[in-house]
Structures are given as structure tokens and as C-alpha cells.
N, C-alpha and C. Protein backbone atom coordinates (compact mmCIF):
# COMPACT_ATOMS: atom_id res chain seq x y z
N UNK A 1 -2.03 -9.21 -7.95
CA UNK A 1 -2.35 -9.98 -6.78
C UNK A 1 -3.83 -9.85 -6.50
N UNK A 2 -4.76 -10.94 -6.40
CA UNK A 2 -5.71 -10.49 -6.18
C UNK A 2 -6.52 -11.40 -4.91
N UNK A 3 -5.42 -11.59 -4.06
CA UNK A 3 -5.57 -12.46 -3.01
C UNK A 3 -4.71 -11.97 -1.66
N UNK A 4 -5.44 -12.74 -0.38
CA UNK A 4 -4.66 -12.12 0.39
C UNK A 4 -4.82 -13.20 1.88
N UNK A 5 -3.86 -12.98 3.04
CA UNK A 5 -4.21 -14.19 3.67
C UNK A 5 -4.40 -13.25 5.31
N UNK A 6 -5.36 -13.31 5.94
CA UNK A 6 -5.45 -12.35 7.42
C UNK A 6 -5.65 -13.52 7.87
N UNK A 7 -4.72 -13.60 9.23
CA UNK A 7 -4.31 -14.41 10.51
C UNK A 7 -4.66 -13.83 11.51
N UNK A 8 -5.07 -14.30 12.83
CA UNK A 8 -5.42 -14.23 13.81
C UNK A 8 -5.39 -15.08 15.11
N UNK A 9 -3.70 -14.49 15.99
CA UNK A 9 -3.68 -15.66 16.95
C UNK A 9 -4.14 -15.07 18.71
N UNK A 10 -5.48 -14.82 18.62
CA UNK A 10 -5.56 -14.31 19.41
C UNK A 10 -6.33 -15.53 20.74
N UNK A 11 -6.81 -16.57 19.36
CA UNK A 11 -7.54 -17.62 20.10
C UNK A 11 -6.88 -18.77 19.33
N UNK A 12 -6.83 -20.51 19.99
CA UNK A 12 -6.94 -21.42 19.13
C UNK A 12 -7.91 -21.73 18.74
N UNK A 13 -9.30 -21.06 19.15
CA UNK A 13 -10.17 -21.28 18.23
C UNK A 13 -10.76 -20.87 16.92
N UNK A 14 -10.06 -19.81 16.85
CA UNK A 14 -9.85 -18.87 15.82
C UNK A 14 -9.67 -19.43 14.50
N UNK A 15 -10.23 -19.25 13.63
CA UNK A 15 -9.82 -19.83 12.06
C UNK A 15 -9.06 -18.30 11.31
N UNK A 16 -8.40 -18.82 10.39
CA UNK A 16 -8.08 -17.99 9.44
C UNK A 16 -8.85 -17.96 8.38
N UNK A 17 -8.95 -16.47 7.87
CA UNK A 17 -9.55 -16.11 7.11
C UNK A 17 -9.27 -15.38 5.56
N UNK A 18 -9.87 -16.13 4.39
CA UNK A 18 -9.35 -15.53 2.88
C UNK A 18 -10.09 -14.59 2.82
N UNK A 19 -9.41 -13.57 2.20
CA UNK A 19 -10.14 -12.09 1.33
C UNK A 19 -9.22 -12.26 0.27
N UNK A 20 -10.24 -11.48 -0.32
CA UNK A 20 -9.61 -10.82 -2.01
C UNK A 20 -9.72 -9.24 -1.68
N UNK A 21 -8.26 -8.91 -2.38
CA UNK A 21 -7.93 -7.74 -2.43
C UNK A 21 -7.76 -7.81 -3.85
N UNK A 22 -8.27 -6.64 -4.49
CA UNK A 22 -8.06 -6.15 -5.96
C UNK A 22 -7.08 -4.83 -5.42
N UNK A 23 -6.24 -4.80 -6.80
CA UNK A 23 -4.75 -4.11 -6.29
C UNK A 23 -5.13 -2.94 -7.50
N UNK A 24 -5.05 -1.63 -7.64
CA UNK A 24 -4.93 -0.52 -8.53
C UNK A 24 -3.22 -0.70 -9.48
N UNK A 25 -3.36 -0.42 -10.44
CA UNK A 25 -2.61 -0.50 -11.36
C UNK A 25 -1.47 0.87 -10.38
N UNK A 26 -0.12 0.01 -9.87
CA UNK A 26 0.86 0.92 -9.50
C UNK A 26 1.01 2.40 -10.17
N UNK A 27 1.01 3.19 -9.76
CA UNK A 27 1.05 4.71 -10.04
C UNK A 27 2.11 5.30 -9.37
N UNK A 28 2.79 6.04 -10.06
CA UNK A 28 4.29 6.71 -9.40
C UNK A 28 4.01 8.03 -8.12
N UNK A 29 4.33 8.00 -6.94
CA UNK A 29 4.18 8.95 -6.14
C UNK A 29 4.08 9.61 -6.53
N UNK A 30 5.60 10.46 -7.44
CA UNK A 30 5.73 12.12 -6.89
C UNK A 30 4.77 12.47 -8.43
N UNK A 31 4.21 11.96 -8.98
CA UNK A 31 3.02 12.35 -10.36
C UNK A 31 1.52 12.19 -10.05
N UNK A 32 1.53 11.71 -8.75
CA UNK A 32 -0.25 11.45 -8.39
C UNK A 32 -0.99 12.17 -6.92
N UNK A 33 -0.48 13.04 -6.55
CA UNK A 33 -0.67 14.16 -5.50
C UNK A 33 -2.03 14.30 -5.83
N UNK A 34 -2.76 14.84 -6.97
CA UNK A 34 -3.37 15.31 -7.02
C UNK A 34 -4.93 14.44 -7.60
N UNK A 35 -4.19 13.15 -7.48
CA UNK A 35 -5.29 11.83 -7.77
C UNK A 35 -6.74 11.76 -6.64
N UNK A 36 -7.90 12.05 -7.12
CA UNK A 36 -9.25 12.04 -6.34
C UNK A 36 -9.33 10.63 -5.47
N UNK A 37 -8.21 9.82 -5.96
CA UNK A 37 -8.69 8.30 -5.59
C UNK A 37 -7.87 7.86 -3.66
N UNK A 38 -6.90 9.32 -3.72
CA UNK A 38 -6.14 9.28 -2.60
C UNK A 38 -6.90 9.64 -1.48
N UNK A 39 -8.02 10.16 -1.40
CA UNK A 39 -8.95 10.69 -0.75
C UNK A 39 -9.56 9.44 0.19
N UNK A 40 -9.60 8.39 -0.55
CA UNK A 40 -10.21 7.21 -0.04
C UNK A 40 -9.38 6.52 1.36
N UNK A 41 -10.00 5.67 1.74
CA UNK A 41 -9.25 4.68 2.80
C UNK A 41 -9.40 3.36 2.69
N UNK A 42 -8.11 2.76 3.10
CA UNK A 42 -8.11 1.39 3.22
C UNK A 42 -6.54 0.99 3.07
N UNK A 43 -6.21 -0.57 2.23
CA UNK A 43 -5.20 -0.89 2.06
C UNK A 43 -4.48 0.17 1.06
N UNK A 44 -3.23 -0.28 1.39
CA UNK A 44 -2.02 0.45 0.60
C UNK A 44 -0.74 -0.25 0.01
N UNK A 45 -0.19 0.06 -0.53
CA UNK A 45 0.92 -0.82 -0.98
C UNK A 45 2.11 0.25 -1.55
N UNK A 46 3.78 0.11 -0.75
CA UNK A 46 4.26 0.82 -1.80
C UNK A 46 5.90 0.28 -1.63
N UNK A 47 6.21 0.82 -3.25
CA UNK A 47 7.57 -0.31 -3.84
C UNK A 47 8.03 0.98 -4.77
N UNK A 48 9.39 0.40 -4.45
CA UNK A 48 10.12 0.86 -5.61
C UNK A 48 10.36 0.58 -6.74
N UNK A 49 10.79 0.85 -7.91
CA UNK A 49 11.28 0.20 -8.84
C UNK A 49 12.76 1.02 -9.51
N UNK A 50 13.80 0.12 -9.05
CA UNK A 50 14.90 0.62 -9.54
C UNK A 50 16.11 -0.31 -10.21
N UNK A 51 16.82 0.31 -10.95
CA UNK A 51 16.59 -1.04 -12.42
C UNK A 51 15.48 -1.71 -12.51
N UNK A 52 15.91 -2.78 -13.28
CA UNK A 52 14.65 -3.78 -13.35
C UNK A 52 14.04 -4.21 -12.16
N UNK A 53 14.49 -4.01 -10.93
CA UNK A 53 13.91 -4.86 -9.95
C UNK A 53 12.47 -3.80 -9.09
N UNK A 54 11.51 -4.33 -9.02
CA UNK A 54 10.72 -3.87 -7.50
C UNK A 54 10.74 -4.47 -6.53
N UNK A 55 10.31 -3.91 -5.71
CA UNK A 55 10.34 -4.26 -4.53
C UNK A 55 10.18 -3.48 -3.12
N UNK A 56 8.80 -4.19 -2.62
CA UNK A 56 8.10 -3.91 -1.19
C UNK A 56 8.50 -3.03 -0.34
N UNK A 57 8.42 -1.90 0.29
CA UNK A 57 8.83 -0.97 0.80
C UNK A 57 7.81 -0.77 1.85
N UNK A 58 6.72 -1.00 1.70
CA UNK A 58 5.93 -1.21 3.22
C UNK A 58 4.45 -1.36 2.62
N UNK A 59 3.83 -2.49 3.48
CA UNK A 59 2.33 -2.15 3.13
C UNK A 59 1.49 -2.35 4.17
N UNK A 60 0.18 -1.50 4.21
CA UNK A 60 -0.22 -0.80 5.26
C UNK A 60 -1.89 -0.65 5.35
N UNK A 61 -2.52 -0.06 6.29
CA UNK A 61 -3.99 0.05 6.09
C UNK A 61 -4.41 1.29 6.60
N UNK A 62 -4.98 2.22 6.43
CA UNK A 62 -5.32 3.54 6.78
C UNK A 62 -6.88 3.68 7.52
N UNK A 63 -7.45 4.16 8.10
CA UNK A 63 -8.44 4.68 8.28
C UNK A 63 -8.31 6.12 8.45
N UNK A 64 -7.20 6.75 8.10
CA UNK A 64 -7.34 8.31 7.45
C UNK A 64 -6.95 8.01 5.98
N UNK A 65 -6.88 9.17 5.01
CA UNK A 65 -6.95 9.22 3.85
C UNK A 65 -5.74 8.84 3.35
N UNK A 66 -5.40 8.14 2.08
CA UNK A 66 -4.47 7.49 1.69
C UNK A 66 -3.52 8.66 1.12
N UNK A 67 -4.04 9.81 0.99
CA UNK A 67 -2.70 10.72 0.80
C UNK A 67 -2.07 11.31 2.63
N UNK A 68 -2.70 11.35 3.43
CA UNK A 68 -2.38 11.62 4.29
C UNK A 68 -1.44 10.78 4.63
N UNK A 69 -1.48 9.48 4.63
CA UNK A 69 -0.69 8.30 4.91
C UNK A 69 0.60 7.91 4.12
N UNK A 70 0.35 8.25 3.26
CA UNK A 70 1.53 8.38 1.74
C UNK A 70 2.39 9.63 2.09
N UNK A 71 1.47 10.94 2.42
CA UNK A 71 2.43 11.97 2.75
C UNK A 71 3.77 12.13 3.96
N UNK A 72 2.80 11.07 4.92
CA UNK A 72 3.30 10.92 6.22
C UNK A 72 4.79 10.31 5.89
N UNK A 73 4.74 9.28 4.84
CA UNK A 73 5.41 8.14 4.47
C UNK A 73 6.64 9.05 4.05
N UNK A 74 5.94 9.51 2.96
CA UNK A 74 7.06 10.20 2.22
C UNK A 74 8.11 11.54 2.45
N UNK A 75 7.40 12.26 3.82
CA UNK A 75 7.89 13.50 4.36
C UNK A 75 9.07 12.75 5.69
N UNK A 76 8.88 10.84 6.30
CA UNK A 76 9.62 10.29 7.06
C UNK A 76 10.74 9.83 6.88
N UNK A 77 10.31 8.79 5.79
CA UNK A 77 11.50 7.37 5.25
C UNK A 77 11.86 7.32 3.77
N UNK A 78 10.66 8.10 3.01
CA UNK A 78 10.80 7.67 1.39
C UNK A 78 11.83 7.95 0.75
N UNK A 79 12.12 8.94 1.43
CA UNK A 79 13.11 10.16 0.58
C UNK A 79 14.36 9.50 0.56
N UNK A 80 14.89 8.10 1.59
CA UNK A 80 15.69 7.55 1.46
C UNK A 80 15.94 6.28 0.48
N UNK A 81 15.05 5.81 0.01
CA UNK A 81 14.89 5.05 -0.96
C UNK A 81 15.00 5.29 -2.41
N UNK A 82 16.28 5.37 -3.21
CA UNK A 82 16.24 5.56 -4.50
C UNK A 82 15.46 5.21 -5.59
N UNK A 83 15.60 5.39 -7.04
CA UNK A 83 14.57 5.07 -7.78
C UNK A 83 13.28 5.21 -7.84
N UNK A 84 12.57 5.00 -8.52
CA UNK A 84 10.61 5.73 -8.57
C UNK A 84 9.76 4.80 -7.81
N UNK A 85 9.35 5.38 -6.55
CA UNK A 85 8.36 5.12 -5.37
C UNK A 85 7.00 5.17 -6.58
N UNK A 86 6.58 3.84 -5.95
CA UNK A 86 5.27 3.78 -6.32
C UNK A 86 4.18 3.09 -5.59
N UNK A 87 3.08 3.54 -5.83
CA UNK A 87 1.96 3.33 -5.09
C UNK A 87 0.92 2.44 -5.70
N UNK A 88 -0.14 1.05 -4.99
CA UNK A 88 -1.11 0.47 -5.22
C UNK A 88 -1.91 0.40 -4.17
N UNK A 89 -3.25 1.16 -4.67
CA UNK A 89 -4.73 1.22 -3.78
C UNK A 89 -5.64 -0.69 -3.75
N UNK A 90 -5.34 -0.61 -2.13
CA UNK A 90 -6.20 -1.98 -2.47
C UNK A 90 -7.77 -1.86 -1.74
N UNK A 91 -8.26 -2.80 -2.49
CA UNK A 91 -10.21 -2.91 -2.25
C UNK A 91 -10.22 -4.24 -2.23
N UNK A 92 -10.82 -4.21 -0.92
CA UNK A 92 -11.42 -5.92 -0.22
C UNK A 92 -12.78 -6.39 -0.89
């Protein structure tokens, strides 16, 4: 995905606005703890994949660190979701 669509109905004068988001090659949670890249902030993205299918599990924006936010995630709701949780870092 390297597109993305931010709305804003706060005015009718308001336009909507395109960004590009470049998406990080999905990486499996419980194997990337210790990834330098979690350190960072911004968008997030995370899905499961169980059988063949993925699918969206929440996506999000941080201004604390993306393991903090992942940890939060995963110490709340993750643990209920079967199959391998995975994670994509996005850059505007």
C-alpha cells in the first residue's frame, strides 16, 4: 500500500487531503522485540495471518515509541487473536 486517504470534517471548507504512506515489509511480533526500528514513531499497522487469510487487527499512530504501543497492544487484546500477529511501520 503505498497510499492513504486523511479526512477532515471539522469544516465544509475543509478539503481532503492525499499522503503517501510507504508500509515496512510485515514482520512477526513475538520475533522483533528487539528491532532498533521500534524505537521510532508514527503510523502502525497490525494483522494477523491465519491460514491463508490476513487480516486488519487495528491500525494506529503513536507519538510514543512503536514498541511501547505494540507492547501496550499485545499485553491488552493480542493475546486473543490466534495465528501469527504481525506488524507494518508506516512513513509519510
Amino acid at each position: 500500500m503505498n497510499y492513504g486517504l486523511i479526512t477532515n470534517d471539522l469544516s465544509k471548507n475543509e478539503r481532503q487531503k492525499r499522503v503517501s504512506v510507504v508500509w515496512s515489509y510485515p514482520k512477526e511480533l513475538s520475533r522483533h522485540w528487539d528491532n532498533e526500528a521500534l524505537l521510532g514513531r508514527g503510523l502502525y499497522y497490525i494483522s494477523r495471518k491465519f491460514g491463508n487469510k490476513e487480516t486488519l487487527l487495528y491500525f494506529g499512530q503513536t507519538y510514543d515509541s512503536y514498541y511501547t504501543r505494540l507492547l501496550c497492544h499485545d499485553l491488552n487484546w493480542l493475546y486473543n487473536y490466534r495465528g501469527k500477529k504481525l506488524f507494518r511501520l508506516g512513513e509519510v
